[in-house]
Protein backbone atom coordinates (compact mmCIF):
# COMPACT_ATOMS: atom_id res chain seq x y z
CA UNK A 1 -97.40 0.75 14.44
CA UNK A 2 -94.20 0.93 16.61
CA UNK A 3 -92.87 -2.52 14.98
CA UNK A 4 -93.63 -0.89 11.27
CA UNK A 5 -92.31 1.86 11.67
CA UNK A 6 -89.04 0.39 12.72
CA UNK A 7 -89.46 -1.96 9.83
CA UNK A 8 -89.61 0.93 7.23
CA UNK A 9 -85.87 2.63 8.64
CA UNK A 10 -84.56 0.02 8.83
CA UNK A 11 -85.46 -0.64 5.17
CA UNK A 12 -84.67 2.93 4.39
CA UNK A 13 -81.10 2.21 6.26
CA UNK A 14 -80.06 -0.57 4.30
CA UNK A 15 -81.05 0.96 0.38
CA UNK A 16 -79.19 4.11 1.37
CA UNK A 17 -76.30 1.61 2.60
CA UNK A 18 -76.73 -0.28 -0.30
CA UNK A 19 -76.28 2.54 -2.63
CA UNK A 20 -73.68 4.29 -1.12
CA UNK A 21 -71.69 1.18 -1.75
CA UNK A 22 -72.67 1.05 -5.04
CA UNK A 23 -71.81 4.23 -5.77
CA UNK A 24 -68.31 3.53 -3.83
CA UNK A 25 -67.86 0.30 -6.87
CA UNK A 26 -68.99 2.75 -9.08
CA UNK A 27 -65.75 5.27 -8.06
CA UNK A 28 -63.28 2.53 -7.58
CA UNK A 29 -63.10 2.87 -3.60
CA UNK A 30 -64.21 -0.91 -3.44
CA UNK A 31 -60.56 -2.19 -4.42
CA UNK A 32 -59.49 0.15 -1.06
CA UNK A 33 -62.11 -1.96 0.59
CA UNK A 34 -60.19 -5.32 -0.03
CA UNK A 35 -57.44 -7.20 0.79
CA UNK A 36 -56.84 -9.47 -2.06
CA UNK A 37 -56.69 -8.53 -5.91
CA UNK A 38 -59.65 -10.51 -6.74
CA UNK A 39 -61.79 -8.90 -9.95
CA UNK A 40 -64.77 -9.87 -9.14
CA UNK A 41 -66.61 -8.82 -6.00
CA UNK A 42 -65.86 -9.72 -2.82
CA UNK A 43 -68.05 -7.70 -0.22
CA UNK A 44 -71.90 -7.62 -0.92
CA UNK A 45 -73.11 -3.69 -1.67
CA UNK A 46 -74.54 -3.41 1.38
CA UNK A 47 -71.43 -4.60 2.97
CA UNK A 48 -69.48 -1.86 1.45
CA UNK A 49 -71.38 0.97 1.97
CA UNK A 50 -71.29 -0.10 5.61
CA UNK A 51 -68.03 -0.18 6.04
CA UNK A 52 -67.44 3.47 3.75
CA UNK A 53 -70.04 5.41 5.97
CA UNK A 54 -67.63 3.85 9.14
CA UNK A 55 -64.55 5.08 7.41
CA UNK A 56 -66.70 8.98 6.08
CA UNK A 57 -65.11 10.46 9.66
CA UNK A 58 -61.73 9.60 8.95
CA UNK A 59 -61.89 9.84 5.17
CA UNK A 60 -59.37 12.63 3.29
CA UNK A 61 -61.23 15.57 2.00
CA UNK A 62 -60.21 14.27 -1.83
CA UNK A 63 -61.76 10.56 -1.80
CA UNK A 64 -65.12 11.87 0.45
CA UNK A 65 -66.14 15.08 -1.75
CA UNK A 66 -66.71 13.21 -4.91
CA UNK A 67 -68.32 9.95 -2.82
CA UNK A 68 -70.65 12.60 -1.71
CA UNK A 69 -71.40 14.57 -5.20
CA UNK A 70 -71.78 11.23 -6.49
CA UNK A 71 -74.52 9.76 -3.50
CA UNK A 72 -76.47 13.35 -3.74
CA UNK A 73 -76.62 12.61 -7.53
CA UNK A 74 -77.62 8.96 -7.37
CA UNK A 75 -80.41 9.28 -4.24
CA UNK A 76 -81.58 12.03 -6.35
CA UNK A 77 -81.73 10.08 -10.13
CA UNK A 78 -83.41 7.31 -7.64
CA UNK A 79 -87.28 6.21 -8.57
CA UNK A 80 -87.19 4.22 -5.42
CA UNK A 81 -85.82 7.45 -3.13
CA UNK A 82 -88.02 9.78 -4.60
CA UNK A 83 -90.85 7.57 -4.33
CA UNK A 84 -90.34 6.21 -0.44
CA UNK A 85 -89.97 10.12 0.45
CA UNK A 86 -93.15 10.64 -0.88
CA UNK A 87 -94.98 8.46 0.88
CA UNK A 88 -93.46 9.00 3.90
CA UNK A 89 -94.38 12.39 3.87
């Protein structure tokens, strides 16, 4: 039970990382993510979301407001979200 349940955050963890970052692409924070000027992408979605929630403590008010309207509105608008908070209730 122990081993599931660790199983199921740390699946939780890594869609909510997964679509932070894609809701990071989505606002253009990605290219603030790289170093080179490449178009097509270089860090996996999970990747950048990881590395946006590290930089959320130190972010300016402007770029983490709308990163945050726009996660509220995508975990909400999720099938997948609404459905794994429902069963885990």
């Amino acid at each position: 039970m122990r081993r599931d349940r660790l199983l199921l955050s740390s699946a939780f963890a890594t869609a909510l990382l997964s679509l932070l970052g894609a809701v990071g692409e989505r606002l253009g924070m990605d290219r603030l993510l790289k170093s080179n000027t490449s178009t097509t992408r270089t860090h996996s979605l999970l990747r950048q979301g990881c590395m946006l929630y590290d930089l959320m403590p130190n972010m300016p008010a402007h770029r983490l407001a709308p990163l945050m309207q726009a996660f509220n509105e995508a975990v909400t608008q999720s099938d997948a979200c609404a459905s794994a908070v429902a069963m885990a209730k």
